[in-house]
Protein backbone atom coordinates (compact mmCIF):
# COMPACT_ATOMS: atom_id res chain seq x y z
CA UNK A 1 48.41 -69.80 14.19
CA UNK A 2 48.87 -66.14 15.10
CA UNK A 3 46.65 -64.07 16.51
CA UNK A 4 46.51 -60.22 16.85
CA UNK A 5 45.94 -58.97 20.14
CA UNK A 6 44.36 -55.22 20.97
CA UNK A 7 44.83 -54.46 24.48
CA UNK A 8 43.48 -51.00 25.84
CA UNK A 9 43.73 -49.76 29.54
CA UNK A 10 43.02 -46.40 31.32
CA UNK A 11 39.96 -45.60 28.82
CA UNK A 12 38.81 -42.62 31.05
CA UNK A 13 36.29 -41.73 29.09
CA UNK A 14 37.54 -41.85 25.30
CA UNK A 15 34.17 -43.54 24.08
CA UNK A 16 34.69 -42.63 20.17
CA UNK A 17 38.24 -43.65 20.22
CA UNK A 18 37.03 -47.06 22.08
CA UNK A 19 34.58 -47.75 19.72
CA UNK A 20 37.09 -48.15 16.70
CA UNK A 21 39.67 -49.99 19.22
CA UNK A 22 39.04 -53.89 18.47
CA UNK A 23 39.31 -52.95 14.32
CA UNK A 24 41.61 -55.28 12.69
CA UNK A 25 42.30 -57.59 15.74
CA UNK A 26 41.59 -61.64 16.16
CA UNK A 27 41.11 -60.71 20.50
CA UNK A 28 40.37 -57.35 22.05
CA UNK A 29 41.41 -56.77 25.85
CA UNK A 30 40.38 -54.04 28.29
CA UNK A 31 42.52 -54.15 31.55
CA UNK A 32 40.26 -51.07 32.84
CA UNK A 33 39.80 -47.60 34.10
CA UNK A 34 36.59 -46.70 32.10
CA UNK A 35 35.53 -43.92 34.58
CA UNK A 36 36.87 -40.35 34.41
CA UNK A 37 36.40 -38.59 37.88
CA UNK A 38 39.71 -36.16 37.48
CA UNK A 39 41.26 -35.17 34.33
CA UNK A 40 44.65 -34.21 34.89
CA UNK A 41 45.83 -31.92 32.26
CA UNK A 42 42.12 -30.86 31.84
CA UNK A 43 40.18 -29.70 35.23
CA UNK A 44 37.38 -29.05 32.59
CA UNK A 45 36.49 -32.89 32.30
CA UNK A 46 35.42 -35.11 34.56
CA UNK A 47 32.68 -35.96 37.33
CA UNK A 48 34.45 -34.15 39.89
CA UNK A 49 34.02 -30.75 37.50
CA UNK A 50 31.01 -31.57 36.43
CA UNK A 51 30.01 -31.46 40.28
CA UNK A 52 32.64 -28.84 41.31
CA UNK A 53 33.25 -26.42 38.16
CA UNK A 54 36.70 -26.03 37.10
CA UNK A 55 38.05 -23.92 39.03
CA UNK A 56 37.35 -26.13 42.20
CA UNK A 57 38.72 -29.13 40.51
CA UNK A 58 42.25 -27.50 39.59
CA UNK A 59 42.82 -26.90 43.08
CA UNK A 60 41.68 -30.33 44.30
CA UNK A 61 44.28 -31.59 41.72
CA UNK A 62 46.67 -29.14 42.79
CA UNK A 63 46.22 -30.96 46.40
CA UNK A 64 46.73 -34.43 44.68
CA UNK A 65 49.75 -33.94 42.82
CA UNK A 66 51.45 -32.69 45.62
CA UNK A 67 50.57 -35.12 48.10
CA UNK A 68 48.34 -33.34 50.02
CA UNK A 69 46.04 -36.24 50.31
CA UNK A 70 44.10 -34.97 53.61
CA UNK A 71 44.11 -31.80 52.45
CA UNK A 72 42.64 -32.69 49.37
CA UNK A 73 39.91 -34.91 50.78
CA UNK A 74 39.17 -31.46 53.03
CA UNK A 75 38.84 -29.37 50.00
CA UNK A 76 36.36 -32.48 48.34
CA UNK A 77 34.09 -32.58 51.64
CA UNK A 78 34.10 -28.40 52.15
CA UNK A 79 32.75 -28.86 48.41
CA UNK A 80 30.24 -31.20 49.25
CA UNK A 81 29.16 -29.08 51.87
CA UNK A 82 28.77 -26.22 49.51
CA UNK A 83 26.26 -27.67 47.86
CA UNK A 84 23.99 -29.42 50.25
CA UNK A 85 25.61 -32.66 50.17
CA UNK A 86 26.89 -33.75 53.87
CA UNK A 87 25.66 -37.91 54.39
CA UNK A 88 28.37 -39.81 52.88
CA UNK A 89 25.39 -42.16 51.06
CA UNK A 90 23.84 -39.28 49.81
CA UNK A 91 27.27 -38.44 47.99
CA UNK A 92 27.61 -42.11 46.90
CA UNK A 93 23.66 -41.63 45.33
CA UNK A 94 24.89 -38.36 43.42
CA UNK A 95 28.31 -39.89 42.25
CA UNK A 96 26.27 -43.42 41.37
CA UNK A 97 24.22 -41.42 39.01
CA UNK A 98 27.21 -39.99 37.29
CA UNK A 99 29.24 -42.76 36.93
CA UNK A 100 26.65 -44.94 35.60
CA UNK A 101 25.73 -42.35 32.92
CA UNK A 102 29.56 -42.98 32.12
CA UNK A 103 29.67 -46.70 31.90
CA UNK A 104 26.54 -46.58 29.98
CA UNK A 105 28.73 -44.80 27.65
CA UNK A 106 31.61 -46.93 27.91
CA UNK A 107 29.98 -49.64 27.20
CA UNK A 108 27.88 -48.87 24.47
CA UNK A 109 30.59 -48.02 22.71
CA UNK A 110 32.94 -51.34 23.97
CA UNK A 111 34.10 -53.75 21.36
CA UNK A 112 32.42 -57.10 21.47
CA UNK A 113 33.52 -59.54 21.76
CA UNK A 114 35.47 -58.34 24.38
CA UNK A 115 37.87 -59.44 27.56
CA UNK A 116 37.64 -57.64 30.43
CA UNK A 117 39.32 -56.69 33.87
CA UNK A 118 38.42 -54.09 36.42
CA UNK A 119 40.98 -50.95 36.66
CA UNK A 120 41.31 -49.41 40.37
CA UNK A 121 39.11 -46.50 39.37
CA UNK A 122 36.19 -49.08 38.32
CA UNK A 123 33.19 -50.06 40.24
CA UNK A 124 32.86 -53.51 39.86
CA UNK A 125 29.36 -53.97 41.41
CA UNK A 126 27.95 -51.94 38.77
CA UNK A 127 29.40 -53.69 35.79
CA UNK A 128 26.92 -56.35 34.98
CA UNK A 129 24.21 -54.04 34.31
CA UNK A 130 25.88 -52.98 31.00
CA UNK A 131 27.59 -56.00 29.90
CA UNK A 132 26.83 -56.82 25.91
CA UNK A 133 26.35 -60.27 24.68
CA UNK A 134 30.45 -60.98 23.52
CA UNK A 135 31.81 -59.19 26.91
CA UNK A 136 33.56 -61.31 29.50
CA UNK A 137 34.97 -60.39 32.74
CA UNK A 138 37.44 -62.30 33.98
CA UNK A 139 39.62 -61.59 37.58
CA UNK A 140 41.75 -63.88 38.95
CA UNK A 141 40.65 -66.48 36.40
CA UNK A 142 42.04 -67.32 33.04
CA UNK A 143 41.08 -68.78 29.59
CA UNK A 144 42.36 -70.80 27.05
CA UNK A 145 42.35 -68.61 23.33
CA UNK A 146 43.63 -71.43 21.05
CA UNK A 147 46.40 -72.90 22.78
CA UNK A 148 47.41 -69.72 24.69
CA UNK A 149 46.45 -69.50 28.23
CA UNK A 150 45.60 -66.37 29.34
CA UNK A 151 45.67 -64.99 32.93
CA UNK A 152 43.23 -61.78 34.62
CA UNK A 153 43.80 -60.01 38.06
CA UNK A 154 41.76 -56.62 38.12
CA UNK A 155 42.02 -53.77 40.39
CA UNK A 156 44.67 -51.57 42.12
CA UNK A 157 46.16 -51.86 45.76
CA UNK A 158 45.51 -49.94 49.11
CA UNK A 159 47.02 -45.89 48.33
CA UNK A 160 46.84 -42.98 49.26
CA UNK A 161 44.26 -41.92 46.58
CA UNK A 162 41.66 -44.22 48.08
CA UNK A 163 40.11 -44.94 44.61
CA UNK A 164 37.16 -47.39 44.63
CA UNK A 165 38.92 -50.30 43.99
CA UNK A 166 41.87 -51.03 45.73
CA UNK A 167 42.60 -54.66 47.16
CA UNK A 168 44.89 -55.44 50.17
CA UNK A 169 47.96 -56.93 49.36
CA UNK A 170 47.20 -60.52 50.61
CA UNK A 171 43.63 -60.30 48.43
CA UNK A 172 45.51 -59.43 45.05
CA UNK A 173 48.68 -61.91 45.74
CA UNK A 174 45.94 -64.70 46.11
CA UNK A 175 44.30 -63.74 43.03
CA UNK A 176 47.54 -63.84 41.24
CA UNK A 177 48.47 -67.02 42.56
CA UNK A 178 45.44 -68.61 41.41
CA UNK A 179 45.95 -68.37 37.90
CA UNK A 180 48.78 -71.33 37.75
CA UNK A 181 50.57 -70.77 34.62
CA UNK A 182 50.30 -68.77 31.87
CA UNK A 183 51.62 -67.33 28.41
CA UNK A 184 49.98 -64.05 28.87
CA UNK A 185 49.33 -62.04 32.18
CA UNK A 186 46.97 -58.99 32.19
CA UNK A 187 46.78 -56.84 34.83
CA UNK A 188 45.11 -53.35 35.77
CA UNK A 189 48.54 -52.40 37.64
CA UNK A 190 51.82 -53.09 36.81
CA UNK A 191 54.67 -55.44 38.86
CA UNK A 192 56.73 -53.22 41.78
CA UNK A 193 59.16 -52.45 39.21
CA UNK A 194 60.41 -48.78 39.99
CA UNK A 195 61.04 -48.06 35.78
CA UNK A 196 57.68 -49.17 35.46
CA UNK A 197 55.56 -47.55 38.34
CA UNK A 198 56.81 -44.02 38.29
CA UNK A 199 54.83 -41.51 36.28
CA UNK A 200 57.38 -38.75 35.27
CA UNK A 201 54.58 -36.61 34.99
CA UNK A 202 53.08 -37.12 38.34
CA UNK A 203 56.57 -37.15 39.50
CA UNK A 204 55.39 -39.97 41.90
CA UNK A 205 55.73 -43.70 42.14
CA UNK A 206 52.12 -45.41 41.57
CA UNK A 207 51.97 -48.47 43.59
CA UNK A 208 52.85 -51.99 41.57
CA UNK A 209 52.66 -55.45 42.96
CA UNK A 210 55.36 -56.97 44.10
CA UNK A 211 53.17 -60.32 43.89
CA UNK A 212 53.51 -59.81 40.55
CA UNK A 213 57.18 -60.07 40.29
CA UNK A 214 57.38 -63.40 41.81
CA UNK A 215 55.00 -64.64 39.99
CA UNK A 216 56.63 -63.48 36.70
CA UNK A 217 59.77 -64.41 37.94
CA UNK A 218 58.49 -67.86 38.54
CA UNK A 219 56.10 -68.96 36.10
CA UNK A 220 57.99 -66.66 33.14
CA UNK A 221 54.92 -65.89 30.75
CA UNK A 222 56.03 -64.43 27.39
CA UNK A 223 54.00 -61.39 28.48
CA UNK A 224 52.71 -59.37 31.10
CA UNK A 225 50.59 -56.60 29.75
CA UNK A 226 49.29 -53.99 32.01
CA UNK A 227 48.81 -50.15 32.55
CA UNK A 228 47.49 -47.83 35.40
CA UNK A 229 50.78 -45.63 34.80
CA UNK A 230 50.12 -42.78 32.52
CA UNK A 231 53.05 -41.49 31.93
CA UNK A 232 56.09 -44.41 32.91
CA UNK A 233 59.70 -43.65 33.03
CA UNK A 234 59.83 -47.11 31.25
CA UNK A 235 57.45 -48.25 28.70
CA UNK A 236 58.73 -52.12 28.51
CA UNK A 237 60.53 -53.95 31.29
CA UNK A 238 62.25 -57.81 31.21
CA UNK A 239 62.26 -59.89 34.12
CA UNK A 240 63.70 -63.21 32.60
CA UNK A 241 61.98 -64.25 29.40
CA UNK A 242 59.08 -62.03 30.07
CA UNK A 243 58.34 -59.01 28.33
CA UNK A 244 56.72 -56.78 30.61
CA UNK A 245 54.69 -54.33 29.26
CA UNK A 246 52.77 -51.17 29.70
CA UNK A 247 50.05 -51.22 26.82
CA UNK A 248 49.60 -47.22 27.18
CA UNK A 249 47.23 -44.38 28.46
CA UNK A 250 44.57 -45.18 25.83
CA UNK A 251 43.09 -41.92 26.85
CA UNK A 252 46.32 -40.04 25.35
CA UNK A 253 46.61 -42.35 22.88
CA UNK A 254 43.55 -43.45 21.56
CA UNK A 255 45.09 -45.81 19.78
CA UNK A 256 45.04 -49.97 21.43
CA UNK A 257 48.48 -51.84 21.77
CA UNK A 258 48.99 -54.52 19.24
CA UNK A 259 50.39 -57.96 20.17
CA UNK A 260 50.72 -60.91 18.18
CA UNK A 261 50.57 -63.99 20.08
């Protein structure tokens, strides 16, 4: 029997478009990034303006894009500074209240049922506060949906951009190689494929996992769905059998990516 899938990833924030995402599917699938701290192509949005103002936040992009990492982390804690704000837990207090007004959001508005993963801009500790009755998380675990198995690593990896979570290498490889087989892989990130992990926006590689690519490369699942890359030189990527693909920005998009399986 065939099922439609509707897979979703890099929400930041889109709560009306997520809300009509699961219409028409047998499965919905978030692979994560609910939160929206920066807003790229709009320094208007985000937590960081909200804290910052606009015109603080373009500049602190500005850094990012370029980067300036340090530099950028010296404009954020000058910032900070500016208004009142020096104790790194009294910064996590202010940005705790702001993201969890977000995910409130989020998940009010989340399909259900639902399957979940973190993204590497998540906070996973604060998840289960919001979770609706239909709404499973799954990481490094998998599930069987009617004879198709169905594998779940969340998260990104150690970069530059320090977002809040970011596994080592060895962590995320052992959650990958935990799932055993499967016919479907969903991940927040995609495998260290270069077509697949630069953002020709950015104009940067994002990092992938090259755990991923032996796993793929070994186990073969007809799909490995993932996203984290906005804006991909390549959309779709084959390593054997296995369609690799990014499902889209679903912030951009607002629109889920459709898979019959």
């Amino acid at each position: 029997m065939t099922r439609r899938l509707h897979v979703v990833s890099d929400v930041h924030g889109k709560t009306q478009a997520l809300s009509s995402a699961a219409d028409g599917s047998d499965l919905f699938i978030c692979l994560g990034d609910l939160i929206l701290f920066l807003d790229y192509d709009d320094p208007r949005r985000g937590i960081h303006a909200e804290l910052f103002g606009e015109q603080h936040t373009a500049k602190y992009i500005e850094l990012r894009t370029a980067g300036r990492y340090e530099d950028a982390r010296a404009l954020g804690a000058q910032a900070w500074a500016g208004i009142g704000i020096v104790d790194p837990q009294d910064r996590w207090t202010v940005m705790e209240s702001l993201i969890t007004r977000q995910y409130q959001e989020m998940f009010a508005a989340m399909p259900a049922p639902a399957l979940l993963t973190f993204g590497n801009v998540d906070v996973p500790n604060l998840w289960p506060q919001f979770l609706r009755p239909g709404h499973r998380v799954l990481d490094g675990e998998t599930l069987d949906e009617q004879g198709t198995r169905i594998g779940f690593v969340g998260g990104g990896l150690k970069s530059p951009m320090r977002t809040p979570f970011e596994r080592s290498e060895e962590e995320f490889a052992e959650k990958v190689a935990a799932l055993g087989p499967v016919d479907v892989l969903c991940t927040h990130i995609p495998p260290a494929i270069p077509e697949l992990t630069y953002d020709t926006v950015a104009r940067r590689f994002e990092v992938g996992s090259t755990a991923l690519v032996e796993y793929i490369k070994a186990e073969q699942p007809t799909y490995a769905l993932f996203g984290h890359v906005h804006q991909p030189l390549a959309g779709r990527f084959r390593i054997g059998r296995t369609e690799c693909i990014n499902v889209g920005h679903f912030n951009a998009t607002k629109r889920p990516f459709v898979v019959s399986i």
